[in-house]
N, C-alpha and C. Protein backbone atom coordinates (compact mmCIF):
# COMPACT_ATOMS: atom_id res chain seq x y z
N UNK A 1 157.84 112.29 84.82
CA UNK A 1 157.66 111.30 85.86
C UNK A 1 158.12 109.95 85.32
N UNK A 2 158.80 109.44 86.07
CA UNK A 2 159.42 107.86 85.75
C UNK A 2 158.23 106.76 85.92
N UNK A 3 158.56 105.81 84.99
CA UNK A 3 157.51 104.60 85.19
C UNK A 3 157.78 103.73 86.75
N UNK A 4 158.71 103.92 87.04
CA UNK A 4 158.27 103.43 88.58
C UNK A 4 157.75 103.82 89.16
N UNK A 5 157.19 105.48 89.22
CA UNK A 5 157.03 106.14 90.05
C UNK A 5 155.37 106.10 90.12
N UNK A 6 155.27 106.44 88.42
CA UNK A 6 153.25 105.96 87.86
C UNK A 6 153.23 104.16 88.96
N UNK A 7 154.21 103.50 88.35
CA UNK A 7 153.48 102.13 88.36
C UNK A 7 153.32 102.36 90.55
N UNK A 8 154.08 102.40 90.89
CA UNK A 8 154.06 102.77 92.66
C UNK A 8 152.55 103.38 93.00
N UNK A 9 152.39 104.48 92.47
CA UNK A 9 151.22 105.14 92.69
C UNK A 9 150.06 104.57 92.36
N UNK A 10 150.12 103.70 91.07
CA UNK A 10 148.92 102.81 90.96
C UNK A 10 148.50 101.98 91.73
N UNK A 11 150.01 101.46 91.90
CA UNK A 11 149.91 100.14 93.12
C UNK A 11 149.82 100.42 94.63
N UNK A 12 149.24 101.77 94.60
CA UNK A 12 149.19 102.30 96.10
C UNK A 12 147.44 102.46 96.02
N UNK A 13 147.14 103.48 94.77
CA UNK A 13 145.69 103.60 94.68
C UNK A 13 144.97 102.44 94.55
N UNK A 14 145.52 101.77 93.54
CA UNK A 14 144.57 100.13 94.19
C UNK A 14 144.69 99.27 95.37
N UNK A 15 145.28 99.41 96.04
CA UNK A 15 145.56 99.21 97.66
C UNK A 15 144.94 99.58 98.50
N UNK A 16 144.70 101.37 98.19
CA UNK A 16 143.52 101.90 98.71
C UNK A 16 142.41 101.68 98.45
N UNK A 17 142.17 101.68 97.78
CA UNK A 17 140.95 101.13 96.66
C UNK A 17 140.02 100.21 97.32
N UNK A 18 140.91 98.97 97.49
CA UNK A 18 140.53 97.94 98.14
C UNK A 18 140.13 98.10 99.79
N UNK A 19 141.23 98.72 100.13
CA UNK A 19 141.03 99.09 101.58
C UNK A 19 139.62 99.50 101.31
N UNK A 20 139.55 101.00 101.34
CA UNK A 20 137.98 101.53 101.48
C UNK A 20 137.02 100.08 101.31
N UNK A 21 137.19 99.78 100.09
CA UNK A 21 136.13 98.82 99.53
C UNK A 21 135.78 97.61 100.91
N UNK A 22 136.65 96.79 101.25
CA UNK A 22 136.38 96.32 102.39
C UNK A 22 136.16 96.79 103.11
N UNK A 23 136.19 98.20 104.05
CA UNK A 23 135.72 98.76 104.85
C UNK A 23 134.55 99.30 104.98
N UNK A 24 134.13 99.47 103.68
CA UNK A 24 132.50 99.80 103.39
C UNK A 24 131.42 98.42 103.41
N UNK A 25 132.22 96.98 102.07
CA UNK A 25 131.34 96.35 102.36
C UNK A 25 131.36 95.58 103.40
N UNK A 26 132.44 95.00 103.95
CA UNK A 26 133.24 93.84 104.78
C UNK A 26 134.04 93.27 103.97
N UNK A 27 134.83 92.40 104.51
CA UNK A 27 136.07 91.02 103.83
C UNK A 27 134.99 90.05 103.24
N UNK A 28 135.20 89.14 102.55
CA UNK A 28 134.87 88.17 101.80
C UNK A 28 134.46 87.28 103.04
N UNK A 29 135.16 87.30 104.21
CA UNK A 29 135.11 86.57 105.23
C UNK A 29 134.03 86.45 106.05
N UNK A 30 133.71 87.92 106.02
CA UNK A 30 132.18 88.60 106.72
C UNK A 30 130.94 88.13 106.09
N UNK A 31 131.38 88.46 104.29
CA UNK A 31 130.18 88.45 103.56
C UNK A 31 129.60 87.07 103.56
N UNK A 32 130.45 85.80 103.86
CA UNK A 32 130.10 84.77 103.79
C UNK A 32 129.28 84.32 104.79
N UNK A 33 130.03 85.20 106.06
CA UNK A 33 129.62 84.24 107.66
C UNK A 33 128.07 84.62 107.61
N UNK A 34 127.71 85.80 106.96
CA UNK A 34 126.33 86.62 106.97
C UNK A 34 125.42 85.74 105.95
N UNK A 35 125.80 84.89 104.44
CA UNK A 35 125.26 84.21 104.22
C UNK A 35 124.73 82.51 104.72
N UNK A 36 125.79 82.74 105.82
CA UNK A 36 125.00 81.49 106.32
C UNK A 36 124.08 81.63 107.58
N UNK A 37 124.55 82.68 108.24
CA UNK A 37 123.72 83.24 109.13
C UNK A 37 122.01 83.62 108.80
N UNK A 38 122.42 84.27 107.43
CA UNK A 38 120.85 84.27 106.73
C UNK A 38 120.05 83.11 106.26
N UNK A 39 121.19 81.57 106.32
CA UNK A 39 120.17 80.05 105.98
C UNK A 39 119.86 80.06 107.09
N UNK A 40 121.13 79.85 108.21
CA UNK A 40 120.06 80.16 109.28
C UNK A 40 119.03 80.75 109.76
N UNK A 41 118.28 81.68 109.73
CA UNK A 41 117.83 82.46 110.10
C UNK A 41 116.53 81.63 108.83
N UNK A 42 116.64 81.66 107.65
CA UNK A 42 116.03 80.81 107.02
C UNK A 42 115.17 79.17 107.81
N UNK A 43 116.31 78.76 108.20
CA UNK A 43 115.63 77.13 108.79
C UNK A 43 115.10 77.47 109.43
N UNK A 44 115.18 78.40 110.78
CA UNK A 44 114.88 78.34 111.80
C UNK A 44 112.92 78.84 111.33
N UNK A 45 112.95 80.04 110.81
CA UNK A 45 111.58 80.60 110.36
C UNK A 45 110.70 79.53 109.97
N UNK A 46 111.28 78.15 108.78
CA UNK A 46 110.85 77.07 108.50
C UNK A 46 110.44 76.84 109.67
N UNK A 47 111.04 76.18 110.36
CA UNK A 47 110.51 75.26 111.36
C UNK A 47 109.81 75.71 112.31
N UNK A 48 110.04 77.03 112.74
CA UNK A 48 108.81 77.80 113.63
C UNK A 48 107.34 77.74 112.57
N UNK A 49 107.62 78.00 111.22
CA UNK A 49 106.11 78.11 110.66
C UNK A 49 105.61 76.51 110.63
N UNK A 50 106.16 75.42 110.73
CA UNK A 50 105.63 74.57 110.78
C UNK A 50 105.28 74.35 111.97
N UNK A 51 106.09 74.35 112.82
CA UNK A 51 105.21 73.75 114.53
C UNK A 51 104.09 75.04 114.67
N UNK A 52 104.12 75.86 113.95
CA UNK A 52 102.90 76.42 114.50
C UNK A 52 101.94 76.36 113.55
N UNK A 53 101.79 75.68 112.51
CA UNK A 53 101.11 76.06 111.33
C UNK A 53 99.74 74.82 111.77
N UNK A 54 100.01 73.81 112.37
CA UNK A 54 98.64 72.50 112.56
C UNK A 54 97.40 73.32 113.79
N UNK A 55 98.00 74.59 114.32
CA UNK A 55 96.99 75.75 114.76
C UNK A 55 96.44 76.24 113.91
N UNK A 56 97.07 77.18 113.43
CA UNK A 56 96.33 77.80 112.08
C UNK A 56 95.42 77.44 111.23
N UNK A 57 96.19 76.07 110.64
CA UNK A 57 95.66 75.81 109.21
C UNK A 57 94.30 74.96 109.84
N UNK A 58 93.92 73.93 110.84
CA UNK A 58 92.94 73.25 110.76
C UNK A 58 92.42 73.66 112.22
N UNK A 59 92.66 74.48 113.42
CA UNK A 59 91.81 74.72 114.23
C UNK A 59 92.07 74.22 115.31
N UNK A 60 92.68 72.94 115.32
CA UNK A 60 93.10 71.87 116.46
C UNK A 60 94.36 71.85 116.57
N UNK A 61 95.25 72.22 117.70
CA UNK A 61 96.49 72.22 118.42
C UNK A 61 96.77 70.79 118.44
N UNK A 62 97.82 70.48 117.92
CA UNK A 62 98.66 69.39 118.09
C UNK A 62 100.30 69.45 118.89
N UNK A 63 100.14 68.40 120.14
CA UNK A 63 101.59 69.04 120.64
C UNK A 63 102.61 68.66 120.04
N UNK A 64 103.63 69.26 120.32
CA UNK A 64 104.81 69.35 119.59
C UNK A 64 105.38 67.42 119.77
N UNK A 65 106.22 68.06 118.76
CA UNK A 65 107.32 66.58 118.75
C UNK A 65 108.08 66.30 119.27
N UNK A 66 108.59 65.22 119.76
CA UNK A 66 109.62 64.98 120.89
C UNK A 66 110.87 65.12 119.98
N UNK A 67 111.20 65.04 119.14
CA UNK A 67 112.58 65.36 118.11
C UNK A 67 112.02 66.02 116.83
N UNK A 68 112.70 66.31 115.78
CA UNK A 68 112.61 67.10 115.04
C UNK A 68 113.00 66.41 113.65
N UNK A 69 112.34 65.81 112.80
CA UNK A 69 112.37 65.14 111.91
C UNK A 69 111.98 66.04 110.80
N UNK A 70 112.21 66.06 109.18
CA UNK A 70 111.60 66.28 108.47
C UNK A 70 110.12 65.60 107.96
N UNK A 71 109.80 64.23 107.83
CA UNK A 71 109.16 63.68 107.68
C UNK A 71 108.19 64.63 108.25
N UNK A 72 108.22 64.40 109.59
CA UNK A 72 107.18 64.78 111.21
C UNK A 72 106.84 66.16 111.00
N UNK A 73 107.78 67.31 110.81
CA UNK A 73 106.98 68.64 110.40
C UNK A 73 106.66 68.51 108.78
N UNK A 74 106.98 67.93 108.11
CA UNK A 74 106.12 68.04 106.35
C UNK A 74 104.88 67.19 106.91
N UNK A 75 104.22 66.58 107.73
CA UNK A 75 103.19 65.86 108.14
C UNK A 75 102.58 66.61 109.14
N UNK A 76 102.73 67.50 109.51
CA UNK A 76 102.07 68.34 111.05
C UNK A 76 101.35 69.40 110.27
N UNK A 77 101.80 70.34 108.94
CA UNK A 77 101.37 71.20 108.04
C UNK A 77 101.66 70.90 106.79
N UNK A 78 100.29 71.30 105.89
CA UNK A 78 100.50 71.06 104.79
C UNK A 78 101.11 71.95 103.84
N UNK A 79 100.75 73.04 104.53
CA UNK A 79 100.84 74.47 103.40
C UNK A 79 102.64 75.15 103.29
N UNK A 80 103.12 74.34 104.87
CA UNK A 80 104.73 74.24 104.41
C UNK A 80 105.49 73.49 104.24
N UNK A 81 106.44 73.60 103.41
CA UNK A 81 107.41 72.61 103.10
C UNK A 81 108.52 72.36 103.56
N UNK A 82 109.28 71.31 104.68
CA UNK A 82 110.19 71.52 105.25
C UNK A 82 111.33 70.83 104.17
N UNK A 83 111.97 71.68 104.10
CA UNK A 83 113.66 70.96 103.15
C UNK A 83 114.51 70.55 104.24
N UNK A 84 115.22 69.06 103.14
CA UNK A 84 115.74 68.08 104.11
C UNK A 84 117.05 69.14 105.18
N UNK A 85 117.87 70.00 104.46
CA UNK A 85 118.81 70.75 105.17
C UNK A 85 118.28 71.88 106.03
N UNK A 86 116.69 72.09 106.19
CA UNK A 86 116.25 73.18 107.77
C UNK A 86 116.61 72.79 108.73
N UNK A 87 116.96 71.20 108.75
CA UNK A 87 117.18 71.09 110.38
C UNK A 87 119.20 70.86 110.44
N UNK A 88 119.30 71.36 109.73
CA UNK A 88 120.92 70.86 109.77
C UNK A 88 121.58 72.70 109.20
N UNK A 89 122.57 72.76 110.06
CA UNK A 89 123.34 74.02 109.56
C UNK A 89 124.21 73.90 108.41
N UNK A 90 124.23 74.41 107.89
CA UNK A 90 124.73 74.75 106.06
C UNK A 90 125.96 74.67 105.99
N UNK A 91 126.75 75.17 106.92
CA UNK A 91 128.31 75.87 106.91
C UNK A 91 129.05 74.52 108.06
N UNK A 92 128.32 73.68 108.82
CA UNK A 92 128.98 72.89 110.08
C UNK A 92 128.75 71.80 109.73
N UNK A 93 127.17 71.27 109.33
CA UNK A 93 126.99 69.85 108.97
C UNK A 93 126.24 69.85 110.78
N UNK A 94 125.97 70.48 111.26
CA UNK A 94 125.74 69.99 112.87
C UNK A 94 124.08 70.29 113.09
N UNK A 95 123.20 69.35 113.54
CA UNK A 95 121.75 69.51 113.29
C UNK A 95 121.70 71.14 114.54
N UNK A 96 120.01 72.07 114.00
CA UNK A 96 119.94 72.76 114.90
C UNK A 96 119.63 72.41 116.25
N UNK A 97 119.68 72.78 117.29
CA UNK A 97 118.70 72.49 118.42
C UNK A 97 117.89 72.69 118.99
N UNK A 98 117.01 71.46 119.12
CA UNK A 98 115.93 71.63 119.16
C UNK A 98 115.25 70.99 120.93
N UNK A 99 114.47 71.87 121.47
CA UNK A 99 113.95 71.47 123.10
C UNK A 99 112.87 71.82 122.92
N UNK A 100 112.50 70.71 123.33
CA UNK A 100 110.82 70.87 123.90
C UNK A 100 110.36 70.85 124.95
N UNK A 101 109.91 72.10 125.39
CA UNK A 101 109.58 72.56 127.03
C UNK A 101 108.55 72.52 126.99
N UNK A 102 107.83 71.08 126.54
CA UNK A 102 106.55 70.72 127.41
C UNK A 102 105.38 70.43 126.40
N UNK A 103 104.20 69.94 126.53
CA UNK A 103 103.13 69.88 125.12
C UNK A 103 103.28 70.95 124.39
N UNK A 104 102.94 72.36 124.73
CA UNK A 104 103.27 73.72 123.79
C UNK A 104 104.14 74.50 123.65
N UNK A 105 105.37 74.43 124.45
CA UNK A 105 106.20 75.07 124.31
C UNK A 105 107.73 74.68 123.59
N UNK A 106 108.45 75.70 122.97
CA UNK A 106 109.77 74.63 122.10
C UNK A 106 110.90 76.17 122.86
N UNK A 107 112.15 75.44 122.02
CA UNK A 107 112.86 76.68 121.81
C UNK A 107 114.16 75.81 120.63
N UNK A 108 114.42 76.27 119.57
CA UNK A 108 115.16 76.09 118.52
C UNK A 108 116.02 77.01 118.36
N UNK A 109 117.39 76.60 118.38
CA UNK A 109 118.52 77.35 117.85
C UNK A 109 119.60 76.98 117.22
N UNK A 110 120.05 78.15 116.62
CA UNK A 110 120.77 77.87 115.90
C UNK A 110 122.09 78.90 116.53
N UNK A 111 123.48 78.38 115.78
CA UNK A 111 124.81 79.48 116.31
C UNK A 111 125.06 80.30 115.18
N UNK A 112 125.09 81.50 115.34
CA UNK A 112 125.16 82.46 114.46
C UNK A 112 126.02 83.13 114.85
N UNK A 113 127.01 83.52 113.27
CA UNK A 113 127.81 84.53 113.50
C UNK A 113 128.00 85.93 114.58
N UNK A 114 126.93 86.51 113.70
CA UNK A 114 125.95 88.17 114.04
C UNK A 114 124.40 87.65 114.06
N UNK A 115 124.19 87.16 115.29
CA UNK A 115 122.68 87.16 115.23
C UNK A 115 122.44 88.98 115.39
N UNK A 116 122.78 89.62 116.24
CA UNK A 116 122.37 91.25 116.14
C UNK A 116 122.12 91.73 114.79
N UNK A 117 122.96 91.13 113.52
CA UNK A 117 122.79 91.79 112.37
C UNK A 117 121.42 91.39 112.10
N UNK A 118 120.63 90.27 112.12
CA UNK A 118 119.63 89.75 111.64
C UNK A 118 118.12 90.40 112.64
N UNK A 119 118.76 90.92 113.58
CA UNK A 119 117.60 91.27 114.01
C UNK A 119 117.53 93.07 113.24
N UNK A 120 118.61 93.42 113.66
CA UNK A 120 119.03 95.09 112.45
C UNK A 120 118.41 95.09 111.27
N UNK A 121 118.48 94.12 110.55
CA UNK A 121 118.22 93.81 109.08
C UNK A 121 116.83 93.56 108.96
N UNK A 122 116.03 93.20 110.44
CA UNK A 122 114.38 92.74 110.44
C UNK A 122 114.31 91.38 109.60
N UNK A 123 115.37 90.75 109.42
CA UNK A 123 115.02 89.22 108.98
C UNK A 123 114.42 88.63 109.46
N UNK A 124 114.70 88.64 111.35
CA UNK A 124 113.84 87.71 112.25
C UNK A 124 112.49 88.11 112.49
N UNK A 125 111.77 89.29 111.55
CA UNK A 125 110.38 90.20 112.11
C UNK A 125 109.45 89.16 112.22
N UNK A 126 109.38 88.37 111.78
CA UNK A 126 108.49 87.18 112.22
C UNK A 126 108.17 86.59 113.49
N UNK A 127 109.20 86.67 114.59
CA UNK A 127 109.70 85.76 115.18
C UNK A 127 110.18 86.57 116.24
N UNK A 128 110.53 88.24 115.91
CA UNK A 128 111.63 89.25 116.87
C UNK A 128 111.31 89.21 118.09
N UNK A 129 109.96 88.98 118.57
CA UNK A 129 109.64 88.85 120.11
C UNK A 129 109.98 87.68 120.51
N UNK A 130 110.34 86.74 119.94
CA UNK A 130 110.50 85.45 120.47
C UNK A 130 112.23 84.90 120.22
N UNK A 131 112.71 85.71 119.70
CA UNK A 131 114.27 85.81 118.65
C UNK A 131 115.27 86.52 119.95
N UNK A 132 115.81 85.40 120.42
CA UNK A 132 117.04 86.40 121.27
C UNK A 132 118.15 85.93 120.37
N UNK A 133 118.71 87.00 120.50
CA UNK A 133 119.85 87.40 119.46
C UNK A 133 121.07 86.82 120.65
N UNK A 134 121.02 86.84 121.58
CA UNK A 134 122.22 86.54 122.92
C UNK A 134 122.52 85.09 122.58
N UNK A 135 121.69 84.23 122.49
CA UNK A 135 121.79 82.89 122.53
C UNK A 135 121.77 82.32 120.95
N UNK A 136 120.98 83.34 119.93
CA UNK A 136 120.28 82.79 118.67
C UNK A 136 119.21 81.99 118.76
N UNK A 137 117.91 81.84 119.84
CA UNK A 137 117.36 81.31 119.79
C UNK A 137 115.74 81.61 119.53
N UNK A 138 114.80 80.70 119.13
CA UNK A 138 113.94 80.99 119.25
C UNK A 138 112.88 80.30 120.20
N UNK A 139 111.68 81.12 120.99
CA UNK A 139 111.22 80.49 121.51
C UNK A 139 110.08 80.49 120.87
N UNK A 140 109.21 79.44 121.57
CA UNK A 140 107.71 79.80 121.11
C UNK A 140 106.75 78.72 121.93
N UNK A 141 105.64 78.67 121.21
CA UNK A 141 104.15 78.06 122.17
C UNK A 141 103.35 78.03 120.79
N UNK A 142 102.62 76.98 121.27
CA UNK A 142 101.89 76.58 120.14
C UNK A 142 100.50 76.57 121.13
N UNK A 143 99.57 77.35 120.11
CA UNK A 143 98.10 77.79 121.06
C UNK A 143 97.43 76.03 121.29
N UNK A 144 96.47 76.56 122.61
CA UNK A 144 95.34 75.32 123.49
C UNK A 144 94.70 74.99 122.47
């Protein structure tokens, strides 16, 4: 067998190689969009455990905030810590959004790649009844 013929065949099996390999895990392209999808999915949990956490932790319902500050949720609960980038997306620079439908009610979202993957994966199990994957959003209510 001629050395062009080895070196061809190598350079075919690692071709393949690769193929499969991306087809099993994804492109580099995927693997990334999924790590930011997972900060997302990150902030958002933040900030739901804080607007709901001044129920929990002391007994007395406090209504929500008219905007969404860090300061304002590291001051509503103590036991969580909001980091300055939960309210800002990782990959855009563009804050999440945030509505407040009323003294107890919110809805926060964020734009996600594959929100479906995150609900597949049970990342959002916290949250999955309140987690539409259509929009990426979450809703919620903070108890009387």
């Amino acid at each position: 067998m001629s050395t062009r013929v080895v070196s061809i065949a190598i350079v075919i099996g690692v071709g393949a190689a690769i193929a499969v390999g991306i087809s099993i895990v994804g492109s580099p392209r995927t693997a990334r969009e999924d790590r930011f999808d997972d900060l997302r999915a990150k902030d958002l949990l933040q900030v739901v455990s804080s607007l709901r956490c001044k129920d929990k932790l002391m007994g007395v319902s406090a209504d929500l905030p008219v905007t969404l500050d860090v300061a304002t949720l590291n001051n509503r609960c103590e036991k969580v810590f909001i980091q300055e980038d939960a309210l800002i997306d990782n990959e855009t620079g563009q804050p999440h959004t945030y509505k407040r439908l009323g003294n107890r009610k919110y809805l926060i979202c964020a734009t996600f790649h594959d929100a479906e993957r995150l609900v597949t994966r049970k990342q959002m199990d916290n949250v999955r009844t309140a987690f539409d994957p259509k929009d990426g959003c979450v809703s919620g209510q903070v108890a009387n």
